[in-house]
Protein backbone atom coordinates (compact mmCIF):
# COMPACT_ATOMS: atom_id res chain seq x y z
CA UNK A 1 -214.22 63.64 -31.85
CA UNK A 2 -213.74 62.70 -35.61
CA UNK A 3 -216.75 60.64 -36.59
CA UNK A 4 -215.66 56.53 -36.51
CA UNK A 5 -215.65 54.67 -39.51
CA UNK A 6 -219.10 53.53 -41.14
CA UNK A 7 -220.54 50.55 -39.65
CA UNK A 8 -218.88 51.25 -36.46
CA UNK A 9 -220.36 52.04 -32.91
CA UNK A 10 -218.28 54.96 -31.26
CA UNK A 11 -218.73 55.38 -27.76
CA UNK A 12 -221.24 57.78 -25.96
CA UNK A 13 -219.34 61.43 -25.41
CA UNK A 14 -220.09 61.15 -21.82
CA UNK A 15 -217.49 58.35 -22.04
CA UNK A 16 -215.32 60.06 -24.21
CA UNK A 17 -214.55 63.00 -21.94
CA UNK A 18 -214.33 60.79 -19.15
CA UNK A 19 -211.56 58.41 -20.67
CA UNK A 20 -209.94 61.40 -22.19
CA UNK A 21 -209.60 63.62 -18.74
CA UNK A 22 -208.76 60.22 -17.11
CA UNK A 23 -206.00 59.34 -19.27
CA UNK A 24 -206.69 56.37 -20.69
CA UNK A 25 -206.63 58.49 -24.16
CA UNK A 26 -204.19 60.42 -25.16
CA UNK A 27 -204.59 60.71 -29.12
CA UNK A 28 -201.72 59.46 -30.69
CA UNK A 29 -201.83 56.54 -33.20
CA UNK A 30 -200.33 53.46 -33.37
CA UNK A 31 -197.63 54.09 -36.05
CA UNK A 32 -196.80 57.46 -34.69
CA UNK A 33 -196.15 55.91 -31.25
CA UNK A 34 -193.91 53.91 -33.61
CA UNK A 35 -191.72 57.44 -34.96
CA UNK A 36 -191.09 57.96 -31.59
CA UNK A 37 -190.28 54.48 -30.17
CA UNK A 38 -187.65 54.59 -33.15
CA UNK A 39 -185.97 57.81 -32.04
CA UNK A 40 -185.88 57.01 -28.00
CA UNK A 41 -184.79 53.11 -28.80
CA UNK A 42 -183.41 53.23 -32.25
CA UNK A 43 -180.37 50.83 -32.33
CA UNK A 44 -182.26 48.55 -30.22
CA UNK A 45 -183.52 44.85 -31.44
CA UNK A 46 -186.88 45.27 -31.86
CA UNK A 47 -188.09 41.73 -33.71
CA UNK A 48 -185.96 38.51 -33.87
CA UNK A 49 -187.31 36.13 -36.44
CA UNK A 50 -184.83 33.26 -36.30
CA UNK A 51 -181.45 34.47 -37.80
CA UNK A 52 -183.51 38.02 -38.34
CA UNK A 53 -182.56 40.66 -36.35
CA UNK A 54 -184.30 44.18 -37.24
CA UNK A 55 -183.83 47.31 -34.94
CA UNK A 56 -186.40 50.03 -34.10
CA UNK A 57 -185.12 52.92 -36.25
CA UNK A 58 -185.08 49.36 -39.55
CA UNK A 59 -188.73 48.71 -38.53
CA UNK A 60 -189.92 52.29 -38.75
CA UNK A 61 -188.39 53.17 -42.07
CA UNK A 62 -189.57 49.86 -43.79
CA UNK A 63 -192.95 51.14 -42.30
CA UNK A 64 -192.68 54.43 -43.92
CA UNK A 65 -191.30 52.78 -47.12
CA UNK A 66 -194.08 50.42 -46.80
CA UNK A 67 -196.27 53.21 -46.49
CA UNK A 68 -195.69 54.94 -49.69
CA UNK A 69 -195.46 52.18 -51.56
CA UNK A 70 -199.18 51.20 -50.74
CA UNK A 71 -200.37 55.22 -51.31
CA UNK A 72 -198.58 54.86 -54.53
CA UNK A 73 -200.52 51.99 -55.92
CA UNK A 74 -203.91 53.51 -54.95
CA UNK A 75 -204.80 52.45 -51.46
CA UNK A 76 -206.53 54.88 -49.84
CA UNK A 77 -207.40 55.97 -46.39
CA UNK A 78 -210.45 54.34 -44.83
CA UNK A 79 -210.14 51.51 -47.27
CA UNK A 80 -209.97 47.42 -45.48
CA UNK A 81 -207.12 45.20 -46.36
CA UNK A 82 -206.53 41.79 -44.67
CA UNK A 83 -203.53 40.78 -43.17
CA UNK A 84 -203.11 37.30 -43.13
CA UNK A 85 -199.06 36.22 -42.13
CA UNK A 86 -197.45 34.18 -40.06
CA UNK A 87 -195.05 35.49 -37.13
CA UNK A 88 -192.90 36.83 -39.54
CA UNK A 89 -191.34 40.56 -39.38
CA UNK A 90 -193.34 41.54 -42.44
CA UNK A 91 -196.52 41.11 -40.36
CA UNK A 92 -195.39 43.68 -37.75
CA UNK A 93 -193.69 45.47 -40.51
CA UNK A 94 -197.37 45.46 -43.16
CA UNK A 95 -199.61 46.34 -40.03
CA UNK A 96 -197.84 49.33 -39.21
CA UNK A 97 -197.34 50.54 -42.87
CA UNK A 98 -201.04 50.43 -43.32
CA UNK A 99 -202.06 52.04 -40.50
CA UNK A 100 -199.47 54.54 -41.58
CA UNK A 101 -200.80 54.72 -44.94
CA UNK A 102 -204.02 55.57 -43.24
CA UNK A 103 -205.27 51.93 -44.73
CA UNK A 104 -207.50 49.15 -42.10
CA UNK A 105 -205.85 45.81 -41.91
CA UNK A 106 -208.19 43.31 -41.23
CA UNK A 107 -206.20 41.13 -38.81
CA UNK A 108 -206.57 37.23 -40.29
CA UNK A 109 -205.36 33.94 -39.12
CA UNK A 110 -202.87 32.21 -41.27
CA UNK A 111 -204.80 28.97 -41.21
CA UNK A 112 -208.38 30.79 -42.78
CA UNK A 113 -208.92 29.29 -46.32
CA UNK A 114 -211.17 30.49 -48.81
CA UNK A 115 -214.61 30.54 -47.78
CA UNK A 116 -213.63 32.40 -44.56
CA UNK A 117 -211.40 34.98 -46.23
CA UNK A 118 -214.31 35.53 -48.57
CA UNK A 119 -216.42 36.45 -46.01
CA UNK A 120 -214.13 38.47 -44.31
CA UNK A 121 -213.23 40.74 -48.03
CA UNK A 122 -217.63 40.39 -48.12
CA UNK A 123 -217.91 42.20 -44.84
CA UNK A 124 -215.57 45.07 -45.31
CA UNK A 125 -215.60 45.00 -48.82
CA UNK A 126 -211.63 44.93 -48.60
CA UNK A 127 -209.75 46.11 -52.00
CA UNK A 128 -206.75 44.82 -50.57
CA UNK A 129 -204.95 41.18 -49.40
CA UNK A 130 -201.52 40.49 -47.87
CA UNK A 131 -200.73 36.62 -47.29
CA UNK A 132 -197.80 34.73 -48.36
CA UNK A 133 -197.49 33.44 -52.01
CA UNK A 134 -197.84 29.71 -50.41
CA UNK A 135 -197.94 28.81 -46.89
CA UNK A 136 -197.33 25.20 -45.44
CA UNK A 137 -198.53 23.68 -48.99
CA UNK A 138 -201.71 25.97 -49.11
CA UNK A 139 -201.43 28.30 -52.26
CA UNK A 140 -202.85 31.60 -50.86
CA UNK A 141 -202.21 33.60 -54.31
CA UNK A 142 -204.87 31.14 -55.97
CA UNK A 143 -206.86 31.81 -52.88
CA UNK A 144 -206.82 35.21 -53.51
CA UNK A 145 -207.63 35.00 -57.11
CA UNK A 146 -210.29 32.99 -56.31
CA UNK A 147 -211.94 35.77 -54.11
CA UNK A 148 -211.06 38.34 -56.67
CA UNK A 149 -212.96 36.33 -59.44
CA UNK A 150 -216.38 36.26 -57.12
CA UNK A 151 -217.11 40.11 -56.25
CA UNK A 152 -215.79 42.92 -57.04
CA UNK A 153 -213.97 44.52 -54.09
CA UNK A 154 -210.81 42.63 -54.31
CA UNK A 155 -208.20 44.63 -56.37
CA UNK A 156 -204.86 44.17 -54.72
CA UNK A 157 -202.91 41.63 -53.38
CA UNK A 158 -199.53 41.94 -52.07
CA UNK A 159 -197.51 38.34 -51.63
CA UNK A 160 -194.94 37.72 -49.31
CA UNK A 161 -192.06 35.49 -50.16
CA UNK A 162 -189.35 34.19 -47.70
CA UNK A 163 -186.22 35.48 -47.90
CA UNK A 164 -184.19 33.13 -49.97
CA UNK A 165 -187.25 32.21 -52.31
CA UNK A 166 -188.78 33.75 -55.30
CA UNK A 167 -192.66 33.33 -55.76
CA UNK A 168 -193.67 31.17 -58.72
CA UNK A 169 -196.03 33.77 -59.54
CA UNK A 170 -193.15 35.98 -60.71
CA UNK A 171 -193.18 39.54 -60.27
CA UNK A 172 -196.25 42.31 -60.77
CA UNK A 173 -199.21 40.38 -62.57
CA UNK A 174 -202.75 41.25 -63.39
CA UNK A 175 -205.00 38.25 -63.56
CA UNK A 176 -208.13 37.87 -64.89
CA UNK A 177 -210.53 39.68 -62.94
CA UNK A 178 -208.35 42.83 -63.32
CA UNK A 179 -206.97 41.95 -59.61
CA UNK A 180 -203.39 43.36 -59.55
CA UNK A 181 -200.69 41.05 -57.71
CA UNK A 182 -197.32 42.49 -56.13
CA UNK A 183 -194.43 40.78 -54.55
CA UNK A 184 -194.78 42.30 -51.04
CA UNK A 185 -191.16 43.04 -50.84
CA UNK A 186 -191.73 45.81 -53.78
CA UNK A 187 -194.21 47.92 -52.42
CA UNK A 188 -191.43 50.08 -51.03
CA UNK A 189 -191.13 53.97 -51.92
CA UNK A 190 -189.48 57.27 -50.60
CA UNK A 191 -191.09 58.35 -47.60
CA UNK A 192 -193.60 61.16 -47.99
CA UNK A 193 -195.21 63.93 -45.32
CA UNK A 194 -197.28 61.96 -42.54
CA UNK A 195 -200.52 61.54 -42.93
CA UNK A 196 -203.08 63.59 -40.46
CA UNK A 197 -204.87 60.87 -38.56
CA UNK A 198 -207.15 61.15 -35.40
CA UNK A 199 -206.59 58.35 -33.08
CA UNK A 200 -210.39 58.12 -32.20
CA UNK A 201 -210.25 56.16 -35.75
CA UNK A 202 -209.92 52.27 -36.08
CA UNK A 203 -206.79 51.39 -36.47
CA UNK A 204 -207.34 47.75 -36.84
CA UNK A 205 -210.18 45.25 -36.93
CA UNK A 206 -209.90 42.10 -35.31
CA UNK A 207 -211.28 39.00 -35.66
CA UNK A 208 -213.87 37.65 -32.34
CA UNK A 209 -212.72 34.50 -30.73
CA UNK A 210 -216.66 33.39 -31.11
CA UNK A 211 -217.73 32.42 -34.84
CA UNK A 212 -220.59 30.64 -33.66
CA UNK A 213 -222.95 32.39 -35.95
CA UNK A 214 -220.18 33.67 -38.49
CA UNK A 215 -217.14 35.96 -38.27
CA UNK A 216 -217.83 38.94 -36.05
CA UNK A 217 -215.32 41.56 -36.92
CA UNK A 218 -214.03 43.98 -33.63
CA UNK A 219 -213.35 47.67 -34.40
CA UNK A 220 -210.09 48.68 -32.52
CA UNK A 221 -209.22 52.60 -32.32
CA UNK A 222 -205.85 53.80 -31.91
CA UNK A 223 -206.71 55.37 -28.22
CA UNK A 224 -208.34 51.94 -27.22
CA UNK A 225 -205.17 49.91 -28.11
CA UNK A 226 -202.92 52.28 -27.39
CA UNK A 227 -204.00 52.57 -23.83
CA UNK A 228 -204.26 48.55 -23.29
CA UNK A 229 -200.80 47.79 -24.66
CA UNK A 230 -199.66 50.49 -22.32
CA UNK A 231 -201.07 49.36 -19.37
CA UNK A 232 -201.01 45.82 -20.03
CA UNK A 233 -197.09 46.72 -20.32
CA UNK A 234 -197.58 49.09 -16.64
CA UNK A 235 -199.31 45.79 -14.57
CA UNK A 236 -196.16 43.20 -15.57
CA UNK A 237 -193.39 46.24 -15.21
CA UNK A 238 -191.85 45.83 -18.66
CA UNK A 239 -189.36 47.33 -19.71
CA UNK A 240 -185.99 47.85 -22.16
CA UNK A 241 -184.48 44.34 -20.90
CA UNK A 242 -187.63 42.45 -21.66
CA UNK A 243 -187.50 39.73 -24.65
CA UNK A 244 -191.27 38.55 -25.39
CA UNK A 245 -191.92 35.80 -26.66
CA UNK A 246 -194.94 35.85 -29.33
CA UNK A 247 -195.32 32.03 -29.75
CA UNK A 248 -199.15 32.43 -30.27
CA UNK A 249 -200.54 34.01 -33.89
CA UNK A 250 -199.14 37.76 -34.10
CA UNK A 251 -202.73 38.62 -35.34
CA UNK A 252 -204.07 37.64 -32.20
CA UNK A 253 -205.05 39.77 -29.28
CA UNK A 254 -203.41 38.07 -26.32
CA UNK A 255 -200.01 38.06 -28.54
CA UNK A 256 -200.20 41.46 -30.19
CA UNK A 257 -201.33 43.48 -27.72
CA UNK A 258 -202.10 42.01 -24.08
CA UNK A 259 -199.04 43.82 -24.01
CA UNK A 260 -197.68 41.21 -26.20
CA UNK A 261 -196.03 43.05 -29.14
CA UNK A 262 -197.59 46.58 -28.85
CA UNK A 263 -196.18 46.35 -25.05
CA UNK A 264 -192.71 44.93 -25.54
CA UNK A 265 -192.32 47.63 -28.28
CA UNK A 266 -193.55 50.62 -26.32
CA UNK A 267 -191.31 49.82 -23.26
CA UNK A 268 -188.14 49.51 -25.75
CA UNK A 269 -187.72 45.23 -25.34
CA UNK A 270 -187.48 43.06 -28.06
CA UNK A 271 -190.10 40.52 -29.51
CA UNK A 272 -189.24 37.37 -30.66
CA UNK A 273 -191.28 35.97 -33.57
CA UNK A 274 -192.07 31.91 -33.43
CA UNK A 275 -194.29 30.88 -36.21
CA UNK A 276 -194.77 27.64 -34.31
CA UNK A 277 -195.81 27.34 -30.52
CA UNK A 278 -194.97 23.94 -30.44
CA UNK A 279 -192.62 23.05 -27.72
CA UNK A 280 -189.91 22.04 -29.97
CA UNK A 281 -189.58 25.71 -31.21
CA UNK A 282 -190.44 28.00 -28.46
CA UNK A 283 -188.28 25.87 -25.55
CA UNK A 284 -185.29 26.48 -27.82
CA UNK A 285 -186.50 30.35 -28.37
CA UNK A 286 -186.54 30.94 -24.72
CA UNK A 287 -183.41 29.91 -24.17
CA UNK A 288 -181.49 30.68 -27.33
CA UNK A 289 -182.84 34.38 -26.86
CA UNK A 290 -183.15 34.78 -23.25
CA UNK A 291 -186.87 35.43 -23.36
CA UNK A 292 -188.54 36.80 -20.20
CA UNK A 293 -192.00 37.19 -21.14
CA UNK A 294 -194.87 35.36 -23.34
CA UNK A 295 -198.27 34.42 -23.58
CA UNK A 296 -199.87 30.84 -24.43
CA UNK A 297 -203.55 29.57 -24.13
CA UNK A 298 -203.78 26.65 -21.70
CA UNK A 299 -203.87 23.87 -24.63
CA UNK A 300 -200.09 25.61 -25.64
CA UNK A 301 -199.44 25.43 -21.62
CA UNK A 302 -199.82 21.69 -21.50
CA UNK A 303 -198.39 21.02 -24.64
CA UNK A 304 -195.22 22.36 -23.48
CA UNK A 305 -195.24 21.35 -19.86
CA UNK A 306 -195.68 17.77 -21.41
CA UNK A 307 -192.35 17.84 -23.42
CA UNK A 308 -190.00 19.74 -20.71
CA UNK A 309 -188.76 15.97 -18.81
CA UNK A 310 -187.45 15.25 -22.83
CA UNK A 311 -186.64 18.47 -24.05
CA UNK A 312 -183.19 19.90 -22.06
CA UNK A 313 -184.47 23.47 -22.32
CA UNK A 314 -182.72 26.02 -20.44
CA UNK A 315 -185.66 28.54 -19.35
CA UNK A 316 -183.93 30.42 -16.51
CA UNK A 317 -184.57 33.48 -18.47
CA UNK A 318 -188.46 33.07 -17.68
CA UNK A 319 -189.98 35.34 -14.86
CA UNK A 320 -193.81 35.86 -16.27
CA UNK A 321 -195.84 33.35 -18.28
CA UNK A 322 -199.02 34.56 -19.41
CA UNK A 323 -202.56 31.62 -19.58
CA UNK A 324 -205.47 31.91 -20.57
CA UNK A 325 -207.35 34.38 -23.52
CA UNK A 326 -210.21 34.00 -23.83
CA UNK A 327 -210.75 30.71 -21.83
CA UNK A 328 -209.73 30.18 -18.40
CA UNK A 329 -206.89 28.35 -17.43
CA UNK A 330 -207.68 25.08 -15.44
CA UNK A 331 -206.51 24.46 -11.99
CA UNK A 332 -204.73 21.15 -13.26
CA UNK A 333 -202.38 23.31 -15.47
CA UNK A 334 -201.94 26.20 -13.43
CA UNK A 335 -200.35 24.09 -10.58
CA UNK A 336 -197.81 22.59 -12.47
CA UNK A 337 -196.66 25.63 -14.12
CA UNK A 338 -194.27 26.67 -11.05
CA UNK A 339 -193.24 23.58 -10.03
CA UNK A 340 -192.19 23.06 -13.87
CA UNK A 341 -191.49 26.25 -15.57
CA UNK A 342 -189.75 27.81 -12.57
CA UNK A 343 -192.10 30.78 -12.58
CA UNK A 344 -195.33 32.38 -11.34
CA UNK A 345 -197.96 32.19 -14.13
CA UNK A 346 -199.98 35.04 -14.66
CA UNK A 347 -203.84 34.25 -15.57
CA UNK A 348 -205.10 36.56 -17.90
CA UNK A 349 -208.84 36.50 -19.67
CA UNK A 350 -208.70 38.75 -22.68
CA UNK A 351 -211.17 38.91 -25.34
CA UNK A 352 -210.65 40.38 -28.92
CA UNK A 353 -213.57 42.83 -27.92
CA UNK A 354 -211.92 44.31 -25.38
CA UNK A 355 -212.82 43.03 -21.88
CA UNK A 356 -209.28 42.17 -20.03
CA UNK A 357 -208.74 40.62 -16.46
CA UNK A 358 -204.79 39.71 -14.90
CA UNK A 359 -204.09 38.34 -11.73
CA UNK A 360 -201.13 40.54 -9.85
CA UNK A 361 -197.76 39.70 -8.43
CA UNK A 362 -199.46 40.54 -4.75
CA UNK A 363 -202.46 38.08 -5.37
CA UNK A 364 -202.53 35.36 -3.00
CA UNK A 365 -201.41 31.92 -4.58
CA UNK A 366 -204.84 30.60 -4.71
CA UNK A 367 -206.25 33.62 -6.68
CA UNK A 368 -203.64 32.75 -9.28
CA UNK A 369 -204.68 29.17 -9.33
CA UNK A 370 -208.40 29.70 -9.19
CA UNK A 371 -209.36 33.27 -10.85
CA UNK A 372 -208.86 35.15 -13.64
CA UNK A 373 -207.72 38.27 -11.75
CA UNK A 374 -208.75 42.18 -11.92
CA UNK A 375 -209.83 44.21 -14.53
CA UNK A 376 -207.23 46.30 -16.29
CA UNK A 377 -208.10 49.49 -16.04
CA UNK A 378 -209.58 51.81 -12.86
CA UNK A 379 -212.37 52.69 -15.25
CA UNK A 380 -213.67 49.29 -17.28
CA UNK A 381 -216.79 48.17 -15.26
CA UNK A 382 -217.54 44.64 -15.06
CA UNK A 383 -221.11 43.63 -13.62
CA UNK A 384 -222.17 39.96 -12.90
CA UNK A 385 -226.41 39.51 -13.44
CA UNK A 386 -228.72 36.54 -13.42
CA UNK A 387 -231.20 35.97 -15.96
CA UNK A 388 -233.08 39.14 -15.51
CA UNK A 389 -230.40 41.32 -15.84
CA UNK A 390 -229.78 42.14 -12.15
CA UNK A 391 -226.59 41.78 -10.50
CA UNK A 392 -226.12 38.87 -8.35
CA UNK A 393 -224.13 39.05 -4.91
CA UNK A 394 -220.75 38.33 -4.49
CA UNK A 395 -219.99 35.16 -4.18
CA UNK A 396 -222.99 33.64 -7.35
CA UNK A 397 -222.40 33.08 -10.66
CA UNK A 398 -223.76 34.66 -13.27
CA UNK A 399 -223.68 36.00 -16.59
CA UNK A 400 -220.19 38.23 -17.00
CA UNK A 401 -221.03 41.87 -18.69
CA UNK A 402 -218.44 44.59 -19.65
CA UNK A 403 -217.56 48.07 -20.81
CA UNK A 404 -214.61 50.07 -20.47
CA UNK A 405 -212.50 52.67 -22.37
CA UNK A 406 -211.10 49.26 -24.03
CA UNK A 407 -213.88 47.55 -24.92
CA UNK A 408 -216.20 47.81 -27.92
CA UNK A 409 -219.58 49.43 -28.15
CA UNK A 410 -220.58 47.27 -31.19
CA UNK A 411 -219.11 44.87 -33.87
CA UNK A 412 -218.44 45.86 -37.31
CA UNK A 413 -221.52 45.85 -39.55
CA UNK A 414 -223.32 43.94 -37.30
CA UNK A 415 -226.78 45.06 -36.22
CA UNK A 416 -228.26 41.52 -35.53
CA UNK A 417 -225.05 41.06 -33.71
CA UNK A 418 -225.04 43.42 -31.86
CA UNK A 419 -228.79 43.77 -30.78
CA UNK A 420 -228.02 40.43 -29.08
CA UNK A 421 -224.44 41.24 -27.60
CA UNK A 422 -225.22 44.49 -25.95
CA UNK A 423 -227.55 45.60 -23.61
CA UNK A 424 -229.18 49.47 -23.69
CA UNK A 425 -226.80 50.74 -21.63
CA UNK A 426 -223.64 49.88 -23.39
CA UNK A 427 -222.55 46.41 -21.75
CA UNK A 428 -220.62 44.09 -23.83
CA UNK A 429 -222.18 40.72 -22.92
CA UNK A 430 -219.03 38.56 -22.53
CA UNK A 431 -220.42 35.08 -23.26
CA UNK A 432 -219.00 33.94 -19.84
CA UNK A 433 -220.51 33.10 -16.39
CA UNK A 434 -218.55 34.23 -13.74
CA UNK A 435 -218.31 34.94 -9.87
CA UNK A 436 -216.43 37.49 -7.84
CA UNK A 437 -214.14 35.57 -4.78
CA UNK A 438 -213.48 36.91 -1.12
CA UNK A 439 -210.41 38.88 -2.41
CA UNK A 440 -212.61 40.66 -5.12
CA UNK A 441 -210.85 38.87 -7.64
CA UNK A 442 -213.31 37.55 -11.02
CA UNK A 443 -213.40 33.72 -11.48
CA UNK A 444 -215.08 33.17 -15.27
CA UNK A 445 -216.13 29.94 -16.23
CA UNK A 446 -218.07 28.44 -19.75
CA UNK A 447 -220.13 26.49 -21.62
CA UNK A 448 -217.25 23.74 -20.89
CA UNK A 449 -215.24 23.08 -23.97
CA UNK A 450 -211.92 24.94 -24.40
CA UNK A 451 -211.56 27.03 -27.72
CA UNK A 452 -208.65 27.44 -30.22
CA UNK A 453 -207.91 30.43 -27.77
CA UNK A 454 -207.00 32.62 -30.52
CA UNK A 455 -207.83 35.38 -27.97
């Protein structure tokens, strides 16, 4: 196993042989999944982005272009760049070319200004930054020039520009902290020989949903990922025909890959980017594009459920909505979602970290109403102690724990962290209290105010 990057907690080898004979890993990376997704589905639409269209065989050769282009300006494996877009192709399109370039995006929300990006460049010492020029009258290239100016990782930043607009930064500048600035639409070079990449290395880092004491940064590998997306994309039977809907942030984990984009692209469908999940956008998605799938955090749920009597959509399409993330969906919601979207939901309690539970098609209908469902995979473990760290019986609540060949063994750079987060035997302590019903279903409840859900 190739040694994880620095500041990282790999798993014990124990559990590496037994999520590699199970399955669950099968060592290939995230963008050369992508090669072959482009040769089996190539003429397919793979992203929609309003009047957008881009096929599989378009999105892995502006990868590869992508690619080169960062190698050639001097990005170089291992390195940390963050990714902070939209739900625009170029998001998909960047994270793909970087983990192709051997590179570590830093997944970032759009809405982070400049203290919190700060950090983030502080913590993994990124030399790199891809954002927009400006985004909904925030001006992320002064942002970025700001952060440049304070340290000295910062070194490259790489602006995206709508297409149809030119950035009022002009083209390739240098500004005065040496930082070097690039139109994100030139980094773009002939294709060289594939990099050599194990996929026991992170291919991402993500941010945690909990920034109660600061950002806590979550090592993804390729195998990890790879095998969620994939059997995310296994429990709800996607396939070719499937049109996702990724109405929450791309950078999240419920959206990118719970399956979410990763999912949708391995089975062949086509994800449709909305950079707003506002009712007003997504209703018209759904039915403009025919969308079968998506994913929304309960506070999304009721926003939309709230505007269907006014807003005509036509969401016949629908057959799975995905609630929850990383809070659970309340009973209130969860019964109107049939009687009003036409369609089962599907509760679903995924954490950034790892730890994933989905209620089945077979589950009775109060399971679905009440619980979060079953654990994804036959080998994550998910224990339920009281205050001493014994497990309680079924039926009491307690303190939710996890580990699994998804779920991290430690946050990035993060001793005190982790110390606190993990017990001596590898447990991921969720932050949840949670019970397990008749049906063997989980149920996880909280401290009792719902989160931004970013998931």
């Amino acid at each position: 196993m190739t040694p994880m990057l620095d500041g990282c907690t790999p798993w014990p080898e124990e559990f590496v042989d037994r999520y590699w004979s199970a399955g669950h890993w099968r060592g290939n990376t995230l963008d050369n999944l992508l090669r072959g997704w482009a040769q089996q589905y190539g003429p397919r639409t793979a992203l929609v982005h309003g009047d957008t269209r881009i096929t599989y065989a378009a999105l892995n050769r502006r990868a590869d272009r992508m690619a080169a282009g960062i190698r050639l300006r001097g990005l170089r494996p291992g390195q940390r760049v963050v990714l902070q877009l939209p739900n625009v192709p170029e998001f998909v399109i960047a994270a793909f070319a970087l983990m192709r370039a051997g590179v570590i995006p830093v997944f970032c929300p759009v809405s982070h200004r400049t203290s919190e990006v700060a950090e983030l460049v502080r913590i993994t010492q990124a030399v790199g930054y891809v954002g927009p020029s400006a985004y909904q009258g925030f001006d992320h290239t002064a942002m970025a020039t700001d952060i440049a100016a304070r340290g000295p990782f910062l070194r490259q930043v790489f602006t995206f520009e709508p297409p149809g607009t030119s950035s009022p930064y002009g083209g390739f500048t240098i500004d005065p902290s040496g930082c070097h600035h690039w139109p994100l639409g030139s980094v773009d070079a002939p294709p060289e020989r594939p990099l050599a990449q194990s996929a026991d290395q992170v291919a991402f880092l993500l941010l945690s949903g909990d920034a109660a004491e600061g950002p806590k940064l979550v090592p993804r590998t390729h195998n990890d990922y790879v095998h969620q997306a994939r059997a995310a994309a296994e429990s709800v039977s996607l396939t070719e025909n499937d049109v996702y809907l990724a109405a929450l942030p791309a950078e999240s984990n419920l959206a990118f890959g719970c399956p979410g984009i990763v999912g949708t692209l391995s089975a062949g469908g086509t994800v449709v980017l909305a950079e707003d999940p506002g009712p007003a956008a997504c209703l018209a998605a759904i039915g403009r594009e025919r969308v079968t799938v998506t994913s929304v955090v309960p506070a999304v749920a009721r926003l939309w459920l709230d505007a269907l009597p006014a807003a005509q959509a036509d969401l016949t399409s629908l057959r799975l909505v995905q609630i929850g993330g990383d809070w659970p969906l309340d009973r209130a919601t969860a019964e109107r979602i049939g009687p009003e979207l036409g369609v089962r939901p599907q509760q679903v309690f995924a954490m950034a970290e790892g730890p994933l539970l989905l209620t089945g098609p077979a589950d009775l209908d109060e399971t679905v109403l009440t619980a979060q469902g079953c654990p994804l995979s036959p080998d994550d473990e998910f224990r339920i102690v009281d205050a001493d760290g014994k497990d309680v019986p079924d039926g009491e609540v307690g303190e939710l724990l996890a580990r699994g060949p998804h779920t991290l063994r430690g946050y990035y750079r993060a001793p005190e962290h982790n110390a606190r987060s993990f017990t001596a035997d590898g447990y991921f302590r969720t932050g949840g209290r949670a019970h397990r019903t008749p049906d063997g279903s989980l149920r996880v409840t909280g401290p009792g105010q719902e989160p931004s859900g970013r998931a």
